[in-house]
Protein backbone atom coordinates (compact mmCIF):
# COMPACT_ATOMS: atom_id res chain seq x y z
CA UNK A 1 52.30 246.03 31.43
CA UNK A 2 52.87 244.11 28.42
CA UNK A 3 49.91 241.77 27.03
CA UNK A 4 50.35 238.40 26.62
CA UNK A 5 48.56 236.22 24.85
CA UNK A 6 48.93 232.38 24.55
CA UNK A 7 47.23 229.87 22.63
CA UNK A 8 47.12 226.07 24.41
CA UNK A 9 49.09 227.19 27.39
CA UNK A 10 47.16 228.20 30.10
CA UNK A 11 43.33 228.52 30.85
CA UNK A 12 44.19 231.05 33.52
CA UNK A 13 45.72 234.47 32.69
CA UNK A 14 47.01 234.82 35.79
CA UNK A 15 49.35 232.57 35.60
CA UNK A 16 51.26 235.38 33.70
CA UNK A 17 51.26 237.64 36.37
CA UNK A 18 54.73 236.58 37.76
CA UNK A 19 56.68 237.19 34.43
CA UNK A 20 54.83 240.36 33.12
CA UNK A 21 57.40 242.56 35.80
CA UNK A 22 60.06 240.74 34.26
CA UNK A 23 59.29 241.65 30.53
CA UNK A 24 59.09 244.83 31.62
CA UNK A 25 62.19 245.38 33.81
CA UNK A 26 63.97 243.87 31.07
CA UNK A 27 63.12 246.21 28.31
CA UNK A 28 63.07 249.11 30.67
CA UNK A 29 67.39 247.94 31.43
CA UNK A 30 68.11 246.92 27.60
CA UNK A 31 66.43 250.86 26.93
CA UNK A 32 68.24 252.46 29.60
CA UNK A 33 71.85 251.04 28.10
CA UNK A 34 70.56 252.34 24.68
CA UNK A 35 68.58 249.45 22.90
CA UNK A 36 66.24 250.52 20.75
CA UNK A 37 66.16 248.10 17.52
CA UNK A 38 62.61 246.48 17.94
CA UNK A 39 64.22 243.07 16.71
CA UNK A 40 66.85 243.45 19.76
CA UNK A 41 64.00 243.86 22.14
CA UNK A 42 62.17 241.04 20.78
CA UNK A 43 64.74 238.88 21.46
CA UNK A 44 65.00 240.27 24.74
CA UNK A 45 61.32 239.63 25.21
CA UNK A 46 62.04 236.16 24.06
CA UNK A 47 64.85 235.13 26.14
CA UNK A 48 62.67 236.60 29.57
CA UNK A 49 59.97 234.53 28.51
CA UNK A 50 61.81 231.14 27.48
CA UNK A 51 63.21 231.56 30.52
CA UNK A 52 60.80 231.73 32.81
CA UNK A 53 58.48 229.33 30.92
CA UNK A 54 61.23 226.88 31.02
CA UNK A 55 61.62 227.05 34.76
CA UNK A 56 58.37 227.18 35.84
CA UNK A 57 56.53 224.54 33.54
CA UNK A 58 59.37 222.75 31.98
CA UNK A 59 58.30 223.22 28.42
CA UNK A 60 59.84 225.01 25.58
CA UNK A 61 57.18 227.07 23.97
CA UNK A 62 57.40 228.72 20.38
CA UNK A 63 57.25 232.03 21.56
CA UNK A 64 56.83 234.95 19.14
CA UNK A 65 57.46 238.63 20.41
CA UNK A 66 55.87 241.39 18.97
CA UNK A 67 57.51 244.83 20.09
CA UNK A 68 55.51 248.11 18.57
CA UNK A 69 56.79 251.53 19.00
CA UNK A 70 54.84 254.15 20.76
């Protein structure tokens, strides 16, 4: 799945097992329906994670998504 990595967050890395299938669902839909600018899929990344970080914790991190091509 995709790696996270957070500085000042969380102690705990599981506490990113919960959003990790949701990062990847998203990128596998925004794919399938022909996506494939990195910068697109960042913000993608970004708006899954805000989300969900925002929900959970209440907090609006700086998040910065780094999509590499395989």
């Amino acid at each position: 799945g995709p790696d996270i990595h957070a500085r000042g967050f969380a102690e705990d890395e599981t506490v990113f097992d919960e959003v990790r299938p949701r990062i990847a669902d998203a990128i596998a839909s925004s794919v399938a329906e022909g996506m494939n600018d990195p910068y697109q899929l960042q913000q993608v990344v970004r708006r899954v994670v805000g989300r969900w970080v925002n929900e959970s914790y209440r907090r609006r991190p700086m998040i910065i998504p780094l999509v590499v091509e395989a």
